[in-house]
PDB file of N, CA and C in Angstrom:
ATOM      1  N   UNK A   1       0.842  -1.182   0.000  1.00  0.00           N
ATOM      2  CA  UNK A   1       0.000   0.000   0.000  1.00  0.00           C
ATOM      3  C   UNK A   1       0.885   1.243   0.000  1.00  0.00           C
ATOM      4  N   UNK A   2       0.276   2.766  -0.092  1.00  0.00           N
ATOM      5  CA  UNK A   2       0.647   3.573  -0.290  1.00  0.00           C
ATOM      6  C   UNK A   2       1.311   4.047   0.639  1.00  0.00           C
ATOM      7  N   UNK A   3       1.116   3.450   2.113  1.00  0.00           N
ATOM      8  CA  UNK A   3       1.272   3.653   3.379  1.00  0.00           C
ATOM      9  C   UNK A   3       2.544   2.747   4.060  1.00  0.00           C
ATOM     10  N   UNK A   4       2.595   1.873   3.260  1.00  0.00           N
ATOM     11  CA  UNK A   4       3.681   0.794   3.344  1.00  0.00           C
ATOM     12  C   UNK A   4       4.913   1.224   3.011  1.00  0.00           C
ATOM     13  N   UNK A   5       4.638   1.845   1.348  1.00  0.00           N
ATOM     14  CA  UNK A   5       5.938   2.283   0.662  1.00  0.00           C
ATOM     15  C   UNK A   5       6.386   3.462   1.588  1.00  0.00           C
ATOM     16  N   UNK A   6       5.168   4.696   2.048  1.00  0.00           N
ATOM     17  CA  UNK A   6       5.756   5.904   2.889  1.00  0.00           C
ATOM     18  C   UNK A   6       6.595   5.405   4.173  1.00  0.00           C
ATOM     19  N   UNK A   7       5.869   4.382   4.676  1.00  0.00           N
ATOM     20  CA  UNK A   7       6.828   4.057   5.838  1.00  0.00           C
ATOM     21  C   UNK A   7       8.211   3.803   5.466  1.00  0.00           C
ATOM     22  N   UNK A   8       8.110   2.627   4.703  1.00  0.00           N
ATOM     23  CA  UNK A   8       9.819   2.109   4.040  1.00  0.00           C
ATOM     24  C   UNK A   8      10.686   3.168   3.908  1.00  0.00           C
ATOM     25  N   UNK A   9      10.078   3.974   2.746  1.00  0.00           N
ATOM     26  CA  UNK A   9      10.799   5.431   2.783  1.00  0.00           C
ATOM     27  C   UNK A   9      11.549   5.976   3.831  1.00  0.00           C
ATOM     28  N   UNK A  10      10.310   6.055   4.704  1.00  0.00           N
ATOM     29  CA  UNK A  10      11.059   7.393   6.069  1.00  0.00           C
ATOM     30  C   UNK A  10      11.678   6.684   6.573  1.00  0.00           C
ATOM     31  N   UNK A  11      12.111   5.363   6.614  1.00  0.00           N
ATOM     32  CA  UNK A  11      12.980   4.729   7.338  1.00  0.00           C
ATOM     33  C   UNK A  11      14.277   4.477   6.616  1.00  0.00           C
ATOM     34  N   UNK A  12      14.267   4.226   5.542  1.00  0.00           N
ATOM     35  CA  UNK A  12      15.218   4.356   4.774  1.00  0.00           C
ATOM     36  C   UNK A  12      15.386   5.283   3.567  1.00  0.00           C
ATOM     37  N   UNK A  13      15.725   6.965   3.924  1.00  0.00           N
ATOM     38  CA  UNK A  13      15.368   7.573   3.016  1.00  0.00           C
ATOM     39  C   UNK A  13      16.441   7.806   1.864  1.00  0.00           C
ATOM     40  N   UNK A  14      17.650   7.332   1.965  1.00  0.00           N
ATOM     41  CA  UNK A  14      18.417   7.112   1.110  1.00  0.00           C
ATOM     42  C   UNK A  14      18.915   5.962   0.411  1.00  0.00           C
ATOM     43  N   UNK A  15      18.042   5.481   0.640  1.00  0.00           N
ATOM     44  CA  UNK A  15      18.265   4.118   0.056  1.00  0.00           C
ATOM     45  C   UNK A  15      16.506   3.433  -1.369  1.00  0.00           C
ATOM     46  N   UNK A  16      16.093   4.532  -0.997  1.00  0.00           N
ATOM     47  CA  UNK A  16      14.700   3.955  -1.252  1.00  0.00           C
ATOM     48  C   UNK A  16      14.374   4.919  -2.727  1.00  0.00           C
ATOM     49  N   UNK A  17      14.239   5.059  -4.195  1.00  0.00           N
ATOM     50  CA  UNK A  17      13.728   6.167  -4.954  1.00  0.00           C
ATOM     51  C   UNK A  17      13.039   5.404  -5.560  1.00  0.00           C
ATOM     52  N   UNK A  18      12.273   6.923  -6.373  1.00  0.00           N
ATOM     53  CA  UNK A  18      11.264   5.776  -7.366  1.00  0.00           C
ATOM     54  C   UNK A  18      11.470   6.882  -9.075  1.00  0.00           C
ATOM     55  N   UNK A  19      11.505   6.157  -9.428  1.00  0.00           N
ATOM     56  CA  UNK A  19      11.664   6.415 -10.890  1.00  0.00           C
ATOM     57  C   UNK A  19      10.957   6.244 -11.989  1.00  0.00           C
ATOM     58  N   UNK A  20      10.502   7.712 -12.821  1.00  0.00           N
ATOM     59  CA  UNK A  20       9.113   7.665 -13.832  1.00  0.00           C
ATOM     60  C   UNK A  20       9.788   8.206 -14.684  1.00  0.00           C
ATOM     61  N   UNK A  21       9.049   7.578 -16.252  1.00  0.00           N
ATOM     62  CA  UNK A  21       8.863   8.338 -17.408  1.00  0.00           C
ATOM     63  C   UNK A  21       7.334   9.293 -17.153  1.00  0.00           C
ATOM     64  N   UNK A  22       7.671  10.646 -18.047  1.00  0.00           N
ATOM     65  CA  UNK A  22       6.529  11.583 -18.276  1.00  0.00           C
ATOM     66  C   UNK A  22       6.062  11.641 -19.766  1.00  0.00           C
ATOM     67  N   UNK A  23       4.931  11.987 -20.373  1.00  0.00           N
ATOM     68  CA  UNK A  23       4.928  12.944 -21.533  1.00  0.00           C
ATOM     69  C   UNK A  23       4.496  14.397 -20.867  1.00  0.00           C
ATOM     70  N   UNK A  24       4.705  15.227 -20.907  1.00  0.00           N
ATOM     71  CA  UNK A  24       4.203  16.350 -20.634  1.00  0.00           C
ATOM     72  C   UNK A  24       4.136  15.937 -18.686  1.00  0.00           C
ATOM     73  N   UNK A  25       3.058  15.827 -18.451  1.00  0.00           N
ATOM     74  CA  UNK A  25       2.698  16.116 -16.630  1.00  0.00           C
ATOM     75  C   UNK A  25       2.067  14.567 -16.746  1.00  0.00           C
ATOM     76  N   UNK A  26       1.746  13.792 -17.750  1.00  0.00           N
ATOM     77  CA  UNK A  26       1.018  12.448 -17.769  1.00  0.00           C
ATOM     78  C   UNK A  26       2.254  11.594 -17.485  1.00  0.00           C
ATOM     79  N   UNK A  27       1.862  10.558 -15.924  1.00  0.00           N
ATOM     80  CA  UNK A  27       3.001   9.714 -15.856  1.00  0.00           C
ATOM     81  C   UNK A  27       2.854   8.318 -16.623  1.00  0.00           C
ATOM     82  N   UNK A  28       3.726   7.856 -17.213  1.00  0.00           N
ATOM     83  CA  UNK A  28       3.544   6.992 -18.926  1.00  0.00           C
ATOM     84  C   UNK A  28       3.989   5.499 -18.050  1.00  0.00           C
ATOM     85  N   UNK A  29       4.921   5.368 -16.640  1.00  0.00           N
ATOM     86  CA  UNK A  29       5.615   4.152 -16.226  1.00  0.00           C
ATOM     87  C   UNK A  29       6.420   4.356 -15.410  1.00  0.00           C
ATOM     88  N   UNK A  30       6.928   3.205 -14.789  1.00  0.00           N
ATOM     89  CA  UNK A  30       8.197   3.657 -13.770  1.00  0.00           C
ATOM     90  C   UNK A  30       8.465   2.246 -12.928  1.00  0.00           C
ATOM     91  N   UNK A  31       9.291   2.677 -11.858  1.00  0.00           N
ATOM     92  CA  UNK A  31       9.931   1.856 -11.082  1.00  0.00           C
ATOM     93  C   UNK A  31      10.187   1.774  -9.945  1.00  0.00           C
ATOM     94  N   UNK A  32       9.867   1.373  -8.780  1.00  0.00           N
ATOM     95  CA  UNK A  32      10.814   1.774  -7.314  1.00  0.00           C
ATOM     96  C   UNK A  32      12.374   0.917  -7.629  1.00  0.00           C
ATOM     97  N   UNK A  33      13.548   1.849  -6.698  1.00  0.00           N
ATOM     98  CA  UNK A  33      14.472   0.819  -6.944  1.00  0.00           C
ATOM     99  C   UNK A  33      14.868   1.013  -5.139  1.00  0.00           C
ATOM    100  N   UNK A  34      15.450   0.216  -4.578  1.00  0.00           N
ATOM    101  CA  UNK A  34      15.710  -0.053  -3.369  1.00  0.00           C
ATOM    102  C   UNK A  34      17.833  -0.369  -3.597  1.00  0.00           C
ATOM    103  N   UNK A  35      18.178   0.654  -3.466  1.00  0.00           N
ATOM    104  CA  UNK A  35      19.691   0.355  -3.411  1.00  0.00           C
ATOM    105  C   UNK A  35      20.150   0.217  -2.061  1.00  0.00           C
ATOM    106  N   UNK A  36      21.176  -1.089  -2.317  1.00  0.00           N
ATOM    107  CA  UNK A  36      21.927  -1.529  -1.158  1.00  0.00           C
ATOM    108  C   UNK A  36      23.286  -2.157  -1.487  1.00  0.00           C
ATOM    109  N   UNK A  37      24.308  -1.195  -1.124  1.00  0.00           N
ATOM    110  CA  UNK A  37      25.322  -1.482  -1.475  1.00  0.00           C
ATOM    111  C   UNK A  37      25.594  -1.903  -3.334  1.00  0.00           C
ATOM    112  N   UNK A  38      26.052  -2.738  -3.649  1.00  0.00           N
ATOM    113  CA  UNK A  38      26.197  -3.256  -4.705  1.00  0.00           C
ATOM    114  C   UNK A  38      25.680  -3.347  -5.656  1.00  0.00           C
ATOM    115  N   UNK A  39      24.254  -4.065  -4.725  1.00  0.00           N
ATOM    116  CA  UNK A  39      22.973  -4.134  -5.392  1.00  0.00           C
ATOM    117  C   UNK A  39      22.278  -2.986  -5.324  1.00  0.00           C
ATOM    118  N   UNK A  40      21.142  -3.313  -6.920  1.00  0.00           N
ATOM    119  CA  UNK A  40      19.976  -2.171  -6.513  1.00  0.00           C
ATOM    120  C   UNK A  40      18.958  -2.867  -7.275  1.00  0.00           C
ATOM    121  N   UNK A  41      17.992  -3.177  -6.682  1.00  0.00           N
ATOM    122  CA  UNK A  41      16.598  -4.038  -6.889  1.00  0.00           C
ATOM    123  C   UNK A  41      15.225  -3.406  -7.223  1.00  0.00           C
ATOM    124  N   UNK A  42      14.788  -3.655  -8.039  1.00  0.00           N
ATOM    125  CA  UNK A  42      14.118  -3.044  -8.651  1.00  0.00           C
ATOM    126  C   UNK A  42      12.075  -3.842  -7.967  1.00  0.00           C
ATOM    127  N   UNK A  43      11.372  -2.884  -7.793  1.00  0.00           N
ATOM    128  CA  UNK A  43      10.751  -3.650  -7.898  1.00  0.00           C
ATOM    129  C   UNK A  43       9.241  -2.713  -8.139  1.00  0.00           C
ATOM    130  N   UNK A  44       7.822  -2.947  -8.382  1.00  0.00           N
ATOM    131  CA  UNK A  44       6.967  -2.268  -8.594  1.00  0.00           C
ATOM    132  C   UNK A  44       6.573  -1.658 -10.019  1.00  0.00           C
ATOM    133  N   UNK A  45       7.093  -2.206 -10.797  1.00  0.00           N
ATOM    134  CA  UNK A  45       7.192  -2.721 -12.221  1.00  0.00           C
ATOM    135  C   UNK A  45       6.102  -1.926 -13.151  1.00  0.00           C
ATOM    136  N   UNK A  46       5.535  -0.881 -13.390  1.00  0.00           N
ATOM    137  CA  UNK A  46       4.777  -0.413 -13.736  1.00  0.00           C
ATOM    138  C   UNK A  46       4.313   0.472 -15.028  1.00  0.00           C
ATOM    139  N   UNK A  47       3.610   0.071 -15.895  1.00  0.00           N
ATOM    140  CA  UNK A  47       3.305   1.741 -17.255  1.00  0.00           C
ATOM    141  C   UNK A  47       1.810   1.234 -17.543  1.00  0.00           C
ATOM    142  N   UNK A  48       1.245   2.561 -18.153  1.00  0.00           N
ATOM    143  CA  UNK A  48       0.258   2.713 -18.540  1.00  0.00           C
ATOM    144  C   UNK A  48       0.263   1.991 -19.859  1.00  0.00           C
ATOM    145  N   UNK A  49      -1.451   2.181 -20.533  1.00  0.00           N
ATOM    146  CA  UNK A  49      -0.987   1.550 -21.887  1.00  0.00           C
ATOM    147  C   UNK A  49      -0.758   2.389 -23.251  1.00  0.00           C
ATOM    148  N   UNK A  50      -0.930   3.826 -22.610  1.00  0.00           N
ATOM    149  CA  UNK A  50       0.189   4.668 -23.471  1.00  0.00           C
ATOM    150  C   UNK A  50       1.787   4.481 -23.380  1.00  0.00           C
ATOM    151  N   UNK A  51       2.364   4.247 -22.202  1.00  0.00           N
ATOM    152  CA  UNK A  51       3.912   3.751 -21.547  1.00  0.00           C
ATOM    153  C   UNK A  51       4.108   2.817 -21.799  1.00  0.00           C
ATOM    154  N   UNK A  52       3.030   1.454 -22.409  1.00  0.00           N
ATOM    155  CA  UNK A  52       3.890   0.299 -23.027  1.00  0.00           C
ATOM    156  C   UNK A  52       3.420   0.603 -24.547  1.00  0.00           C
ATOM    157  N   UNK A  53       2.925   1.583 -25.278  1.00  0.00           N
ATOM    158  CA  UNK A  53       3.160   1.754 -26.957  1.00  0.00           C
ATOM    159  C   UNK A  53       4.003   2.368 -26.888  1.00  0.00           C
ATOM    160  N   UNK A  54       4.589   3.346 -26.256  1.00  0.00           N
ATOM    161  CA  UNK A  54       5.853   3.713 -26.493  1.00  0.00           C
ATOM    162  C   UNK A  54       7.327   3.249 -26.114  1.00  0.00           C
ATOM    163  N   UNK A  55       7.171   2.460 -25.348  1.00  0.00           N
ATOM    164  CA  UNK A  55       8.324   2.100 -24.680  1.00  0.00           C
ATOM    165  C   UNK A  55       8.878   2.639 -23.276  1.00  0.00           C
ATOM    166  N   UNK A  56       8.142   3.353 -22.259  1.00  0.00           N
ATOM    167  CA  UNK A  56       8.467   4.309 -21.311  1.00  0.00           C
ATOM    168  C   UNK A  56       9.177   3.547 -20.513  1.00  0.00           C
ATOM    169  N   UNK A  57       9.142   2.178 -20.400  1.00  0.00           N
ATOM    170  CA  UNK A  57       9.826   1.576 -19.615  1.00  0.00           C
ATOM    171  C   UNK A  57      11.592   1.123 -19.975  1.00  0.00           C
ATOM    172  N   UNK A  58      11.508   1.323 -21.678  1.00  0.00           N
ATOM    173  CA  UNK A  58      12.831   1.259 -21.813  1.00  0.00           C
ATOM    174  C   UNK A  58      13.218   2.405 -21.729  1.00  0.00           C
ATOM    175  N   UNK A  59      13.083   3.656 -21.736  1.00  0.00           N
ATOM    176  CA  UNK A  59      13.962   4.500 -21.371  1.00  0.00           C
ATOM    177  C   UNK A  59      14.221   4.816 -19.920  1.00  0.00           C
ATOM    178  N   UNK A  60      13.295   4.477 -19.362  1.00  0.00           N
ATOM    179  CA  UNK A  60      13.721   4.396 -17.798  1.00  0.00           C
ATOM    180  C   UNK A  60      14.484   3.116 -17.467  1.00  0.00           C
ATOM    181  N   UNK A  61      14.467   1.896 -17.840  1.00  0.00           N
ATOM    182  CA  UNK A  61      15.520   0.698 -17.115  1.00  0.00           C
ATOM    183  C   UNK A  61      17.308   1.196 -17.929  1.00  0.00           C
ATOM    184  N   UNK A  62      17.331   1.941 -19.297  1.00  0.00           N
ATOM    185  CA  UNK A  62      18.341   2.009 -20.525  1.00  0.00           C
ATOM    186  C   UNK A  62      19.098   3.473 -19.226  1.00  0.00           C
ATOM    187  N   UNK A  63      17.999   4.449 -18.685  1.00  0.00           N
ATOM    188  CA  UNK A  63      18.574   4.837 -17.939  1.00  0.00           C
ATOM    189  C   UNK A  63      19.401   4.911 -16.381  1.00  0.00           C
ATOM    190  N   UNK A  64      18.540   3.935 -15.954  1.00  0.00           N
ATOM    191  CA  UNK A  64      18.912   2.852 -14.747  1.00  0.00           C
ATOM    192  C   UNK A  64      19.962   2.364 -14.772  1.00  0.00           C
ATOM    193  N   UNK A  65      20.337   1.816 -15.673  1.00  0.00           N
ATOM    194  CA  UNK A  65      21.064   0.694 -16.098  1.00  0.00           C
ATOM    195  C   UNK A  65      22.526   0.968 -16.661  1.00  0.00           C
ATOM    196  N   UNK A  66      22.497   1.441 -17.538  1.00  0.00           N
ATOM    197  CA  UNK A  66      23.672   2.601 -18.274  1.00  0.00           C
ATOM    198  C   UNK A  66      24.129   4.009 -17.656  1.00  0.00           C
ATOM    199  N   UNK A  67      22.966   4.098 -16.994  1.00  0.00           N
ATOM    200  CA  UNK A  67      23.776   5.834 -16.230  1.00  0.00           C
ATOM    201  C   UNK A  67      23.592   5.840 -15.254  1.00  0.00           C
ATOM    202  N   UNK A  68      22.447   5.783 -14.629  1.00  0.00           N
ATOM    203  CA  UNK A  68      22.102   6.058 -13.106  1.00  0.00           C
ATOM    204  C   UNK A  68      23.353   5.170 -11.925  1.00  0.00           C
ATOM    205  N   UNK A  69      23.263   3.886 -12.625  1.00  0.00           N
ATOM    206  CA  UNK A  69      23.575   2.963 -11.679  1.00  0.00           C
ATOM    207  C   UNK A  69      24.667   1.834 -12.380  1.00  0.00           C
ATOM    208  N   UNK A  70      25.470   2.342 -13.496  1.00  0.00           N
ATOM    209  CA  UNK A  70      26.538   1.715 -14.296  1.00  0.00           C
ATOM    210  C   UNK A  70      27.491   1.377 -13.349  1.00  0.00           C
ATOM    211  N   UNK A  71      27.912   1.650 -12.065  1.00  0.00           N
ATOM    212  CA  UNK A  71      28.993   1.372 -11.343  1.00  0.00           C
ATOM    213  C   UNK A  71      28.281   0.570 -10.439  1.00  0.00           C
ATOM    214  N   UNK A  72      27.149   0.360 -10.434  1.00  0.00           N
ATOM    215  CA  UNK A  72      26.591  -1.242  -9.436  1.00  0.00           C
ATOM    216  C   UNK A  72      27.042  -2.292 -10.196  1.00  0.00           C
ATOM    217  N   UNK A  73      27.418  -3.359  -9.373  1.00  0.00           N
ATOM    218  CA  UNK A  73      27.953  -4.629  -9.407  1.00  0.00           C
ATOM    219  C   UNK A  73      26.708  -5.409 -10.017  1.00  0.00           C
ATOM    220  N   UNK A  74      25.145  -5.178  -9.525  1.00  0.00           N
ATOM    221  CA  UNK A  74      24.148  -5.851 -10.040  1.00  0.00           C
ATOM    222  C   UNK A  74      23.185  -4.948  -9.875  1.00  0.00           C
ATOM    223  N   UNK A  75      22.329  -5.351 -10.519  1.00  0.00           N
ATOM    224  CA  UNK A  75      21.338  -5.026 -11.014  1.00  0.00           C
ATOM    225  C   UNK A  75      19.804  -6.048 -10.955  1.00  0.00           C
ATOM    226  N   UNK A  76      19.014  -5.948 -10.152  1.00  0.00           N
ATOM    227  CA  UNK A  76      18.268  -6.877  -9.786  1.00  0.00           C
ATOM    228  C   UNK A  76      16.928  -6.605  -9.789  1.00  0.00           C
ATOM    229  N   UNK A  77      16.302  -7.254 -10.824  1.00  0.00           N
ATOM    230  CA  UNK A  77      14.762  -7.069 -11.697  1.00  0.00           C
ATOM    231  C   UNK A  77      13.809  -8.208 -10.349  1.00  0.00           C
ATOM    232  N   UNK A  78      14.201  -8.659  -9.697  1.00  0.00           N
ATOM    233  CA  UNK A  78      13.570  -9.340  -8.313  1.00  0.00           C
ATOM    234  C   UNK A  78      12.899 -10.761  -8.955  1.00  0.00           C
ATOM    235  N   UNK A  79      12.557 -11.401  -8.482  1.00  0.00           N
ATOM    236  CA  UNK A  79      12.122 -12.841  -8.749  1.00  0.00           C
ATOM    237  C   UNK A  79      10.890 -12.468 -10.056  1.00  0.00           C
ATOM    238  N   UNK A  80      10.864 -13.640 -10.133  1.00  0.00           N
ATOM    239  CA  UNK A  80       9.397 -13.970 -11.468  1.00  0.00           C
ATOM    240  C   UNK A  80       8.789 -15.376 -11.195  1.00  0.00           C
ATOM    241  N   UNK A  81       8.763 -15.602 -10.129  1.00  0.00           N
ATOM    242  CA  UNK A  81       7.831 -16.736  -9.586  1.00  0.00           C
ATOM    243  C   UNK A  81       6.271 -16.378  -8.893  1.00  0.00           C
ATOM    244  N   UNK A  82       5.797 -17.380  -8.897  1.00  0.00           N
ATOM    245  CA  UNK A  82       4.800 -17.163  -7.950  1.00  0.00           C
ATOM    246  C   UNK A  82       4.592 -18.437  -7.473  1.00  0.00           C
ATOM    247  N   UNK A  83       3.675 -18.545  -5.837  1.00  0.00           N
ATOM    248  CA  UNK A  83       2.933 -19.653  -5.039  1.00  0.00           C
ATOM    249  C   UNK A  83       4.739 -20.018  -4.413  1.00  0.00           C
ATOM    250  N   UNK A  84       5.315 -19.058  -3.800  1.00  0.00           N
ATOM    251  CA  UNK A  84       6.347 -19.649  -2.902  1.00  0.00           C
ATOM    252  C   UNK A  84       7.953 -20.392  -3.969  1.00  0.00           C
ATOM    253  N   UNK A  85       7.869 -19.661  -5.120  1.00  0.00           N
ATOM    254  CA  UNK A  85       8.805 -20.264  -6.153  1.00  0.00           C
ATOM    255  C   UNK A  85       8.559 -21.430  -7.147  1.00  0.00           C
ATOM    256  N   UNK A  86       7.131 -22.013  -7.183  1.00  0.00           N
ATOM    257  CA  UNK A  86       6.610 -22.869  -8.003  1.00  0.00           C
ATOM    258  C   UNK A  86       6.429 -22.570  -9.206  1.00  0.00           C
ATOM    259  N   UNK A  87       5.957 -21.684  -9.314  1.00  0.00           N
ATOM    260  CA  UNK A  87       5.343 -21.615 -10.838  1.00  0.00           C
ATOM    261  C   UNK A  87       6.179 -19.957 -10.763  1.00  0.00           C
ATOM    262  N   UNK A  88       6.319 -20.420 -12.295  1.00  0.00           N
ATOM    263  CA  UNK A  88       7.484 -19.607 -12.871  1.00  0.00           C
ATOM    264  C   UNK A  88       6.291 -18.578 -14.167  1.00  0.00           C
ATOM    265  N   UNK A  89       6.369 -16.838 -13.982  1.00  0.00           N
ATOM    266  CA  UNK A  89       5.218 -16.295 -14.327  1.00  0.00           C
ATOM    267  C   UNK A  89       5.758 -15.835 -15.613  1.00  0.00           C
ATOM    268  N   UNK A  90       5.577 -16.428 -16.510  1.00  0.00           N
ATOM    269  CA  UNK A  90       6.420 -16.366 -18.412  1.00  0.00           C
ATOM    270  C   UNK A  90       6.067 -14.838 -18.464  1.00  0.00           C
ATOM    271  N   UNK A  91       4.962 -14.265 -18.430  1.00  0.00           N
ATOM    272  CA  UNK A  91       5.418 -12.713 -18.704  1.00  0.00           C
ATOM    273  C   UNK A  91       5.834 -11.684 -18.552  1.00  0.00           C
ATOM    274  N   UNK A  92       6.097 -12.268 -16.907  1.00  0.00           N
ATOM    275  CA  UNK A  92       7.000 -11.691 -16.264  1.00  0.00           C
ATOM    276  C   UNK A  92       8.682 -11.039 -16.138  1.00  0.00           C
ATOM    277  N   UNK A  93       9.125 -12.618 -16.426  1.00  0.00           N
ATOM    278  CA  UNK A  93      10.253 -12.838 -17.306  1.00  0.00           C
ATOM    279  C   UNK A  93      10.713 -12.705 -18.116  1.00  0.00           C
ATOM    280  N   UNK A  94       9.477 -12.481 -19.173  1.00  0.00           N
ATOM    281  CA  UNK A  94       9.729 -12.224 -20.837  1.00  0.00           C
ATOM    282  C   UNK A  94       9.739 -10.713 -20.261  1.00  0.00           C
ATOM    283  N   UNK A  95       9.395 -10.110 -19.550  1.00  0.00           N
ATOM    284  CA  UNK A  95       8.820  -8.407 -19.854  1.00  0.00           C
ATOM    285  C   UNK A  95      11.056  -8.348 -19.348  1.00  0.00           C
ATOM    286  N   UNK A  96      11.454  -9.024 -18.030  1.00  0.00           N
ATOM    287  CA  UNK A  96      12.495  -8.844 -17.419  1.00  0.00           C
ATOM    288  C   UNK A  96      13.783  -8.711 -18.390  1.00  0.00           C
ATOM    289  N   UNK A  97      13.687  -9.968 -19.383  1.00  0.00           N
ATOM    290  CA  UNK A  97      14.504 -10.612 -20.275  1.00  0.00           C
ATOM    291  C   UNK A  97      14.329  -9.207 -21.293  1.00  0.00           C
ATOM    292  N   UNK A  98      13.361  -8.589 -21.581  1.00  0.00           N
ATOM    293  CA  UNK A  98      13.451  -7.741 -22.858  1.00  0.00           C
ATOM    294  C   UNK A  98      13.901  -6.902 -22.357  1.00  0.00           C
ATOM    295  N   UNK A  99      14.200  -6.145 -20.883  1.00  0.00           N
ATOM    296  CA  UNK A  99      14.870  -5.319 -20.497  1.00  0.00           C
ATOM    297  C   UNK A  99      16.636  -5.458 -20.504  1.00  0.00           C
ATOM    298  N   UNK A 100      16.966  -6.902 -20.430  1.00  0.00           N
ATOM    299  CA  UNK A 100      18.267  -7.698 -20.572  1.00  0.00           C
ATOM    300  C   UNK A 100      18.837  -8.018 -19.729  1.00  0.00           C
ATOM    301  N   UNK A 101      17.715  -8.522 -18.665  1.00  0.00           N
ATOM    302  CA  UNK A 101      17.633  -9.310 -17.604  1.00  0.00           C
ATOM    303  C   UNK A 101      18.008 -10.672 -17.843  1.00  0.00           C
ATOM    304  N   UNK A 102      18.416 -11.644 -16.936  1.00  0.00           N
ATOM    305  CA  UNK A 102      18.382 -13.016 -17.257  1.00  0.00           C
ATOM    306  C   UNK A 102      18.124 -13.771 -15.987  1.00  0.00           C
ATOM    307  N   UNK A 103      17.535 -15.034 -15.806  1.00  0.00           N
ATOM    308  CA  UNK A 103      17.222 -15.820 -14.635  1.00  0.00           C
ATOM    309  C   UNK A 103      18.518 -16.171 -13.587  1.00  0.00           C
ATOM    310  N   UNK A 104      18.320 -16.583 -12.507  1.00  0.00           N
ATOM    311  CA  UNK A 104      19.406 -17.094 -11.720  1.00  0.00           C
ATOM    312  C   UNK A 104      18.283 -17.494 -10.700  1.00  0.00           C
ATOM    313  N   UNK A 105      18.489 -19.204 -10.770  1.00  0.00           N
ATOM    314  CA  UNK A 105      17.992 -19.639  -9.524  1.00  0.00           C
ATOM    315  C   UNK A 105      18.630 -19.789  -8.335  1.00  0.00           C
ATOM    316  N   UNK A 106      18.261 -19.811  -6.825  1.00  0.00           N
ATOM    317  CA  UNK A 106      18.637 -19.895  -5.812  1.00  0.00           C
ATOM    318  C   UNK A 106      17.664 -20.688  -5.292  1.00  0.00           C
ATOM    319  N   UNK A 107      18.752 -21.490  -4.313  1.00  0.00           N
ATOM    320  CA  UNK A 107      18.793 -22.689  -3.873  1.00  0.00           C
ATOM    321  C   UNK A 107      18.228 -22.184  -2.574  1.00  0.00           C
ATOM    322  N   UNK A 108      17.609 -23.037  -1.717  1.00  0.00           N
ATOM    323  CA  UNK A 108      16.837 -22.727  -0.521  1.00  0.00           C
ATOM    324  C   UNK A 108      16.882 -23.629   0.608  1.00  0.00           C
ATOM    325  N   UNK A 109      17.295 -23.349   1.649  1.00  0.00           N
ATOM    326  CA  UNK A 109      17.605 -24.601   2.887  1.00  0.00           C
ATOM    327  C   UNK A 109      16.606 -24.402   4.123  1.00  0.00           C
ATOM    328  N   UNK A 110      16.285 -25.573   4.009  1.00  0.00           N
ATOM    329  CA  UNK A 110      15.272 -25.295   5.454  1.00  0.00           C
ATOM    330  C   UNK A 110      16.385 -26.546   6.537  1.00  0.00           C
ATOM    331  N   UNK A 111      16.630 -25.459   7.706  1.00  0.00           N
ATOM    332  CA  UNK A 111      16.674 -26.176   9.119  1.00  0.00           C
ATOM    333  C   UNK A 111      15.653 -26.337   9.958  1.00  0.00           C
ATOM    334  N   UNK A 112      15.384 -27.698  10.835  1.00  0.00           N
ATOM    335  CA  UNK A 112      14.770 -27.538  11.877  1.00  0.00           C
ATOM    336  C   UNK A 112      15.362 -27.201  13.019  1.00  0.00           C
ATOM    337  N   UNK A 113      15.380 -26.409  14.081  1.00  0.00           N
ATOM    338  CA  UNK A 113      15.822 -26.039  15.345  1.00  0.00           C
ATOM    339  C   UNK A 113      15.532 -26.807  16.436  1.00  0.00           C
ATOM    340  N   UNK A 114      15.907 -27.773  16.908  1.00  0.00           N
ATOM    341  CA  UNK A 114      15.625 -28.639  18.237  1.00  0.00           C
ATOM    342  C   UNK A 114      15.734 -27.625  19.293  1.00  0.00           C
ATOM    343  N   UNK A 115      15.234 -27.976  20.556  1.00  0.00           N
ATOM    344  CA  UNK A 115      15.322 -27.656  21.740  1.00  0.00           C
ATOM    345  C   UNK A 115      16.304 -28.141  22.886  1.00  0.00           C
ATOM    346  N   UNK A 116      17.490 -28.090  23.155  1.00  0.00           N
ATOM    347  CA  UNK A 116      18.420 -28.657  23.716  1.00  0.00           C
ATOM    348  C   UNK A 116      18.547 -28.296  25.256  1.00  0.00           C
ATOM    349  N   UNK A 117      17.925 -29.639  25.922  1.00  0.00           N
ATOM    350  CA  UNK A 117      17.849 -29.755  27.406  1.00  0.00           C
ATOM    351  C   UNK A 117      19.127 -29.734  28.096  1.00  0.00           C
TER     352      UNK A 117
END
């Protein structure tokens, strides 16, 4: 919610921006990105359907990517799964991949914690 992202913000206010294409005062698409260290993760994925006939989203990731944030180590478009990593969401990926994204799975460990008398 709108209230979620404000909190995140004020708690982390340098770490947290969000990033739009315009035409004029009409917002066409955009992005939150969450930088941390190295990384900077992208997430909230968004354009109108004037912002996907034009492309608003490639000039905002082409600027992300190449200028904003060319000296990050990575660059991170965030998962494309859904139901806990099961099902893998193809347009998701395809939208990630046309930005020139690519997959990387991670491996996942569950411990149980005993109680030691």
């Amino acid at each position: 919610t709108i209230n979620e992202l404000q909190l995140l913000h004020s708690r982390f206010p340098d770490n947290i921006r969000l990033f739009m294409a315009y035409e004029g005062d009409t917002p066409l698409g955009g992005t939150m990105v969450f930088e941390c260290g190295e990384t900077v993760h992208t997430q909230y994925i968004s354009a109108s359907k004037r912002g996907k006939e034009i492309g608003a989203l490639d000039l905002v990731f082409d600027y992300l990517i190449n200028e904003r944030y060319a000296d990050r180590r990575y660059f991170d478009f965030g998962k494309s799964t859904e139901q806990l990593g099961h099902y893998l969401n193809c347009n998701l990926i395809h939208q990630k991949e046309g930005f020139g994204g690519r997959g990387v799975c991670y491996d996942t460990y569950e411990w149980e914690l005993g109680v030691r008398n």
